[in-house]
PDB file of N, CA and C in Angstrom:
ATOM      1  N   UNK A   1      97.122  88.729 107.921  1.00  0.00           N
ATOM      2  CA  UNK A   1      98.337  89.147 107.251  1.00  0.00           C
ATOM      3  C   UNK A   1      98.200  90.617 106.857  1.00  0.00           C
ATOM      4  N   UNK A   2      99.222  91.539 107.398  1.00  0.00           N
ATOM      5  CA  UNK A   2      99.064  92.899 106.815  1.00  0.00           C
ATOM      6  C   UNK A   2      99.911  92.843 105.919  1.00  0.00           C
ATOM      7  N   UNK A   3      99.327  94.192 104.315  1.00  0.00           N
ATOM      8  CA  UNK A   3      99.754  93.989 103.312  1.00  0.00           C
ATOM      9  C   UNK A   3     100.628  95.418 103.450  1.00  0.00           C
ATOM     10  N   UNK A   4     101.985  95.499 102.867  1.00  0.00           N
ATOM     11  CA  UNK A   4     102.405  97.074 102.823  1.00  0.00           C
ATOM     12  C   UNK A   4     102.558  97.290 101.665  1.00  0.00           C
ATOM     13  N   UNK A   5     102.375  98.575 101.166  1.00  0.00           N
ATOM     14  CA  UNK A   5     102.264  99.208  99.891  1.00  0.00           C
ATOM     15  C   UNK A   5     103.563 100.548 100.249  1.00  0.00           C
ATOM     16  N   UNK A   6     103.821 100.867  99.047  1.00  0.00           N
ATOM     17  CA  UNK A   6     104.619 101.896  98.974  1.00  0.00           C
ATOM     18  C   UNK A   6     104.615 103.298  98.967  1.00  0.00           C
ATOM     19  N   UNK A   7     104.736 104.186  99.446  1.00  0.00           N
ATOM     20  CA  UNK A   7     104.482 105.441  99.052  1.00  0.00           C
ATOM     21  C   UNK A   7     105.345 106.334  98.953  1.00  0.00           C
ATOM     22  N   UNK A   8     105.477 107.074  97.510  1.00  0.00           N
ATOM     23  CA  UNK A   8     106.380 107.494  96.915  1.00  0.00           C
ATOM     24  C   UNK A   8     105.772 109.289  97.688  1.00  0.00           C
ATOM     25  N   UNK A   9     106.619 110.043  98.443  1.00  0.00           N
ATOM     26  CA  UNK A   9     106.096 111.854  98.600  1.00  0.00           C
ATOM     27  C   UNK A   9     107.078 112.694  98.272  1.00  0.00           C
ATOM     28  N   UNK A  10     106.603 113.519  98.469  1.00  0.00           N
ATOM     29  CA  UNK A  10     107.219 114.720  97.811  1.00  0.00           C
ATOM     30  C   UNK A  10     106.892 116.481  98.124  1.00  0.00           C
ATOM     31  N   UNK A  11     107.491 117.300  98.390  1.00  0.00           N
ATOM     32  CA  UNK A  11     107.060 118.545  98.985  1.00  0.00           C
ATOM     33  C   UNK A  11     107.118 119.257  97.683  1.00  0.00           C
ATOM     34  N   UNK A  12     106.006 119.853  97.203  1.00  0.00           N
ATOM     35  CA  UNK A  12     105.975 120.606  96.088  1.00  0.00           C
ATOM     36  C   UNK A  12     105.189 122.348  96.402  1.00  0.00           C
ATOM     37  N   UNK A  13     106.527 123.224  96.597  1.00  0.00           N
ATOM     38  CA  UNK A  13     105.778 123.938  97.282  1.00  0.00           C
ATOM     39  C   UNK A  13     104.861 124.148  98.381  1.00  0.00           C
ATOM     40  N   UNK A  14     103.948 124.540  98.556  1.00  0.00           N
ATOM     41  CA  UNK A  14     103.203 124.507  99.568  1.00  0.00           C
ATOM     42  C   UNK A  14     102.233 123.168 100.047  1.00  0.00           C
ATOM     43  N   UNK A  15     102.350 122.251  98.792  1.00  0.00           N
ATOM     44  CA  UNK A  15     101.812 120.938  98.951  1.00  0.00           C
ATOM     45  C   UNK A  15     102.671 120.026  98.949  1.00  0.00           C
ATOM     46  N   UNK A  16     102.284 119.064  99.664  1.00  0.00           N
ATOM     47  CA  UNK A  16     102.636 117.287  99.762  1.00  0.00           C
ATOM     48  C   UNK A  16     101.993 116.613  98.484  1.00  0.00           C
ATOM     49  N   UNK A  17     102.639 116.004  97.733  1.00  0.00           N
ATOM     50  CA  UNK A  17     101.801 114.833  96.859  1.00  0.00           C
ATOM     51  C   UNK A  17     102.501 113.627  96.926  1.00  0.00           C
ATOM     52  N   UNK A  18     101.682 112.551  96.320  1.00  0.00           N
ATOM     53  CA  UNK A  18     102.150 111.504  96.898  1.00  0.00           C
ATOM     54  C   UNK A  18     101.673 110.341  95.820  1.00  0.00           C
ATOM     55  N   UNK A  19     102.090 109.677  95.551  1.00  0.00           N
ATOM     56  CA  UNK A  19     101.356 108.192  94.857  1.00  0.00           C
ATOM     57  C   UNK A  19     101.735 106.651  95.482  1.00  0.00           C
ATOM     58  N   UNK A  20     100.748 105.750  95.510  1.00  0.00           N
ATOM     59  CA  UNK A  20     101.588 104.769  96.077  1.00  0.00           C
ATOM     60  C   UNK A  20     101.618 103.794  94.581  1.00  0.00           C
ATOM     61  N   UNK A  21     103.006 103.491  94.765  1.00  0.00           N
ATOM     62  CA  UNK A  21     104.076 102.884  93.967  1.00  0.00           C
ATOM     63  C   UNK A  21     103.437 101.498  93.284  1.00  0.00           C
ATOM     64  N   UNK A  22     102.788 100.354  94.012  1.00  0.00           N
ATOM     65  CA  UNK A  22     102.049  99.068  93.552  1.00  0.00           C
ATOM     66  C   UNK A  22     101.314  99.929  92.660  1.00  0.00           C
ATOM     67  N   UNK A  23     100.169 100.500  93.232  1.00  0.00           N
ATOM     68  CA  UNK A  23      98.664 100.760  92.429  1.00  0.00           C
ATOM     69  C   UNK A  23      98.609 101.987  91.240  1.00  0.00           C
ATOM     70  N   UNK A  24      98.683 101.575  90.363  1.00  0.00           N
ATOM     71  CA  UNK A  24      98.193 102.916  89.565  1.00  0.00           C
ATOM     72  C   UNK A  24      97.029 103.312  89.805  1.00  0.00           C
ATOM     73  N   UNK A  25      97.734 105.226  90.133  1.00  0.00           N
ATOM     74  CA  UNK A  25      95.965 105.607  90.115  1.00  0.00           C
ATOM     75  C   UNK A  25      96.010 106.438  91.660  1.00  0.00           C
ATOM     76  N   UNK A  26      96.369 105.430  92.577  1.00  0.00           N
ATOM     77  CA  UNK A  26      96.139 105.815  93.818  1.00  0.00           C
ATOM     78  C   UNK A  26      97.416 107.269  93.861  1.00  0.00           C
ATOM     79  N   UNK A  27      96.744 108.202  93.805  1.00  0.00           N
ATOM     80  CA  UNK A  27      97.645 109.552  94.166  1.00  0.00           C
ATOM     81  C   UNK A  27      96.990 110.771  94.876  1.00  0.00           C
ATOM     82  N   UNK A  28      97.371 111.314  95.698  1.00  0.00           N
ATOM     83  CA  UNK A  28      96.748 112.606  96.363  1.00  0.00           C
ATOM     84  C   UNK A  28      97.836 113.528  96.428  1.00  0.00           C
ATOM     85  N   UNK A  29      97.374 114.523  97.262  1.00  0.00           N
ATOM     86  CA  UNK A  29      97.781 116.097  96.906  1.00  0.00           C
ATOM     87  C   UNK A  29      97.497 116.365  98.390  1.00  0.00           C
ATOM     88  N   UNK A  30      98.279 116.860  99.482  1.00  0.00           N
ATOM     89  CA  UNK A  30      97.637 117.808 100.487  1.00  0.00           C
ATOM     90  C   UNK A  30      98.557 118.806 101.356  1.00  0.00           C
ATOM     91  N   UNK A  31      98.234 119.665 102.149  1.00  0.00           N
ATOM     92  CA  UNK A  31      99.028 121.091 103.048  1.00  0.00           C
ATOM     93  C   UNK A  31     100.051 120.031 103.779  1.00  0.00           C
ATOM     94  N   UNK A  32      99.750 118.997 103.954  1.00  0.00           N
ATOM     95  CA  UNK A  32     101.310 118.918 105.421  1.00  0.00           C
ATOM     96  C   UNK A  32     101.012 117.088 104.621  1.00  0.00           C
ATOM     97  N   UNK A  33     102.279 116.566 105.310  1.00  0.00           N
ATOM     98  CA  UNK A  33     102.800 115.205 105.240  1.00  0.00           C
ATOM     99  C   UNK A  33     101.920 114.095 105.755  1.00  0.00           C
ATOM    100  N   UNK A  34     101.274 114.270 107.459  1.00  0.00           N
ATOM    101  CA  UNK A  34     100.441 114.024 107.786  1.00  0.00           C
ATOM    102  C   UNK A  34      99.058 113.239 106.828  1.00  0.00           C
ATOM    103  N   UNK A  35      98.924 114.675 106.628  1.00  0.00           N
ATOM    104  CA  UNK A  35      97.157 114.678 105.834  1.00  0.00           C
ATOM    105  C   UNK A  35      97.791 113.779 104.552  1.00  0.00           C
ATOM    106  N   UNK A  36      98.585 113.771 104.361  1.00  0.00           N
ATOM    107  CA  UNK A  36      98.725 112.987 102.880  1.00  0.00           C
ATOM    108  C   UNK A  36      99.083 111.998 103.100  1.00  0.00           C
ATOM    109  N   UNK A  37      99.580 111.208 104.029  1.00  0.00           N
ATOM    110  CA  UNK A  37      99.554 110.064 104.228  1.00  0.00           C
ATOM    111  C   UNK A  37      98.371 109.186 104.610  1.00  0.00           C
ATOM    112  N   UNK A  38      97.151 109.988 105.052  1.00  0.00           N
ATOM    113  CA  UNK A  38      95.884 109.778 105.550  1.00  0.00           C
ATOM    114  C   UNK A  38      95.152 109.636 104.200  1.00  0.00           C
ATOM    115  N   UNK A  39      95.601 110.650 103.239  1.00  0.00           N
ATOM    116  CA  UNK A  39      94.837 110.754 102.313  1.00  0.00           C
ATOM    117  C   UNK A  39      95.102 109.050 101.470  1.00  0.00           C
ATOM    118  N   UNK A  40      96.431 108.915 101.475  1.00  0.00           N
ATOM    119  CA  UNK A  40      96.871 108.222 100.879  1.00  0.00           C
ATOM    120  C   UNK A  40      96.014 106.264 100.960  1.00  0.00           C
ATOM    121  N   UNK A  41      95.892 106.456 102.414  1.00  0.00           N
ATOM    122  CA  UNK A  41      95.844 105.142 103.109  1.00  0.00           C
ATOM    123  C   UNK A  41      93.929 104.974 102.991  1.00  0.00           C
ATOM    124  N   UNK A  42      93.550 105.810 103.277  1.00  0.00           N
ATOM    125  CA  UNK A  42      91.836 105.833 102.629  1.00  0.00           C
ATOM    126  C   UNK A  42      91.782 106.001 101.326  1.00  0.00           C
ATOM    127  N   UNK A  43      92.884 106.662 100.537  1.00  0.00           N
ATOM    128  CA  UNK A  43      92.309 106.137  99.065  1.00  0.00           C
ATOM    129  C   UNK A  43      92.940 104.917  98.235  1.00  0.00           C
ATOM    130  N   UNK A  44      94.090 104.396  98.864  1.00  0.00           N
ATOM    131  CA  UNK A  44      94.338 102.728  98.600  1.00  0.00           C
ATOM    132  C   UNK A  44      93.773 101.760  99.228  1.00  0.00           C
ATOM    133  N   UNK A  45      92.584 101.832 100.469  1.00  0.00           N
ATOM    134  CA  UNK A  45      91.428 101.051 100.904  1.00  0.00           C
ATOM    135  C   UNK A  45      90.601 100.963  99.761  1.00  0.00           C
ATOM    136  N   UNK A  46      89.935 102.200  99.179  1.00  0.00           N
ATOM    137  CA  UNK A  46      88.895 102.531  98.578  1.00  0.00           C
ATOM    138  C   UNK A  46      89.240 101.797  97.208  1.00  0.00           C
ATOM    139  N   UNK A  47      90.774 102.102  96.539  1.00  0.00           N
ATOM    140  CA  UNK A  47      91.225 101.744  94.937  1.00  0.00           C
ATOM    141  C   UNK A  47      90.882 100.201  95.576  1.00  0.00           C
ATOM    142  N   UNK A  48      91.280  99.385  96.220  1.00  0.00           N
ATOM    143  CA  UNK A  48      91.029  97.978  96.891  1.00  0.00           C
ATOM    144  C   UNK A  48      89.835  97.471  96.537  1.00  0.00           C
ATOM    145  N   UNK A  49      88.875  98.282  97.194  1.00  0.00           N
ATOM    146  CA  UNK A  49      88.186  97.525  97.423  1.00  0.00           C
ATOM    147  C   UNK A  49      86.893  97.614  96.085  1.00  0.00           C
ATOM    148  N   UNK A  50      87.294  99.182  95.296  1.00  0.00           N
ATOM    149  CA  UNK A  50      86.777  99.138  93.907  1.00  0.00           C
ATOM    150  C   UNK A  50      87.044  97.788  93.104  1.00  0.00           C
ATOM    151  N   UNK A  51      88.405  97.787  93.145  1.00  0.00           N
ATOM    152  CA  UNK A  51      88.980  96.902  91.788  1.00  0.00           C
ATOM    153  C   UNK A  51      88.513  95.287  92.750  1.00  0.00           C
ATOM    154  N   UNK A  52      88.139  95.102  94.043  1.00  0.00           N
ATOM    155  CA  UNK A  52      87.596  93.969  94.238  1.00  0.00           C
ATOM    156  C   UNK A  52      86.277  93.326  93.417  1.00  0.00           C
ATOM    157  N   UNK A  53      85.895  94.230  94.042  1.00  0.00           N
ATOM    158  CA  UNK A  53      84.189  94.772  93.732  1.00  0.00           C
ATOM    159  C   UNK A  53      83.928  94.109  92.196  1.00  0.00           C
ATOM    160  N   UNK A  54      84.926  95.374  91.082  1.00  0.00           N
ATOM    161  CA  UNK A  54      84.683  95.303  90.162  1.00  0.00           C
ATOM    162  C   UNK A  54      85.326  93.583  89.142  1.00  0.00           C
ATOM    163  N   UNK A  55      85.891  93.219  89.861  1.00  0.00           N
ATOM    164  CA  UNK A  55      86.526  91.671  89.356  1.00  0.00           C
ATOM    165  C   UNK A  55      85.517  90.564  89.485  1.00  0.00           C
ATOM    166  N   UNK A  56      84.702  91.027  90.862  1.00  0.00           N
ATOM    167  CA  UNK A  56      83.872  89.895  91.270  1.00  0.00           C
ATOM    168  C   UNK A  56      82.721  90.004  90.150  1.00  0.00           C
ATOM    169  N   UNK A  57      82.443  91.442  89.840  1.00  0.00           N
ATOM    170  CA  UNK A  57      80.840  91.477  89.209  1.00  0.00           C
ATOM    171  C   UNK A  57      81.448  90.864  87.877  1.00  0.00           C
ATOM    172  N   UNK A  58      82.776  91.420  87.565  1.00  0.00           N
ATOM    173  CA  UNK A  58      82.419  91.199  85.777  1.00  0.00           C
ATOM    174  C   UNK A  58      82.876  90.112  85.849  1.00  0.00           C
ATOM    175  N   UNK A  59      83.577  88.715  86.941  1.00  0.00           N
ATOM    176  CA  UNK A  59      83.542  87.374  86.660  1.00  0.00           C
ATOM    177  C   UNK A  59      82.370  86.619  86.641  1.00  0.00           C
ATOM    178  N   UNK A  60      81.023  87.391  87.388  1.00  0.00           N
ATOM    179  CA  UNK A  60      79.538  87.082  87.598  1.00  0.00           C
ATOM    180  C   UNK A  60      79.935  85.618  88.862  1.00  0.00           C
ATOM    181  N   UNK A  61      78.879  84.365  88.159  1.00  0.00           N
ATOM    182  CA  UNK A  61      79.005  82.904  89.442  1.00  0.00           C
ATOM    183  C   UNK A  61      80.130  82.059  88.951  1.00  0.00           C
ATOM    184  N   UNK A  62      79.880  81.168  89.872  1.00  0.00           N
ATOM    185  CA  UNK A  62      80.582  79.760  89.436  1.00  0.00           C
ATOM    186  C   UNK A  62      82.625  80.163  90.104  1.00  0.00           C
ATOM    187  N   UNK A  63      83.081  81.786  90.736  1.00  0.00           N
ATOM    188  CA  UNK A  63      84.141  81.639  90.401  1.00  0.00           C
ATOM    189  C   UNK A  63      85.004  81.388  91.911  1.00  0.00           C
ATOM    190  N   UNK A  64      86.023  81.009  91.847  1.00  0.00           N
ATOM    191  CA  UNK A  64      87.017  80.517  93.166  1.00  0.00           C
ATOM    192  C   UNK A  64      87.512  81.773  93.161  1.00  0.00           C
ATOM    193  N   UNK A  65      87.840  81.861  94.494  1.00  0.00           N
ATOM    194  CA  UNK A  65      89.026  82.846  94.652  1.00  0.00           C
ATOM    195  C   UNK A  65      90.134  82.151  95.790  1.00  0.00           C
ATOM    196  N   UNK A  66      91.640  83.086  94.856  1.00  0.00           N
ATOM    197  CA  UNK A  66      92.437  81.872  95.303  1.00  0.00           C
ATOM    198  C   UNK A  66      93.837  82.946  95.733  1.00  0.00           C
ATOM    199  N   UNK A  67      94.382  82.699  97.081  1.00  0.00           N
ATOM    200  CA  UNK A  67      95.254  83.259  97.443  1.00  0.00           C
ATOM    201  C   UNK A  67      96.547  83.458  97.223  1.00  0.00           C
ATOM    202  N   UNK A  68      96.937  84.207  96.339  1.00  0.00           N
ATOM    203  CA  UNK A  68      98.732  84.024  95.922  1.00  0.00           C
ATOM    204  C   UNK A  68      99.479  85.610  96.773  1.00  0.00           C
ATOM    205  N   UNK A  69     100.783  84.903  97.171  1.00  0.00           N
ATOM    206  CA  UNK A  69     101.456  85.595  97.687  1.00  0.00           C
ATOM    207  C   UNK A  69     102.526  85.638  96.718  1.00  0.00           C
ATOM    208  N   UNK A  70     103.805  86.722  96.939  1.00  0.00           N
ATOM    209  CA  UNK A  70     104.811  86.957  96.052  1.00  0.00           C
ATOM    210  C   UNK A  70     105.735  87.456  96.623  1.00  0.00           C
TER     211      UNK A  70
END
């Protein structure tokens, strides 16, 4: 199942910035539209797979993980 996320851009002067809309947090800055959409898509992998990471350690053993869609 592919998941889509949103991304909000914007031309600010000589830069592109950008945030995507689900995740707080996930935002970049770059020269062309391109690069910021790149930027965008490797750093909402990365916010992913932090806040995975970090759910699993601080639930420690014993826990299910359980699939909800919306």
């Amino acid at each position: 199942m592919k998941k889509e996320y949103t991304a909000i851009i914007k031309q600010e002067g000589n830069w592109w910035i950008g945030w995507i809309e689900e995740i707080p947090g996930v935002n970049c800055q770059e020269h062309t539209r391109e690069e910021l959409i790149k930027s965008l898509r490797v750093t909402l992998k990365e916010a992913l797979e932090f806040n995975r990471q970090e759910a699993i350690a601080v639930v420690g053993s014993g826990y299910i993980e359980e699939k909800i869609a919306i």
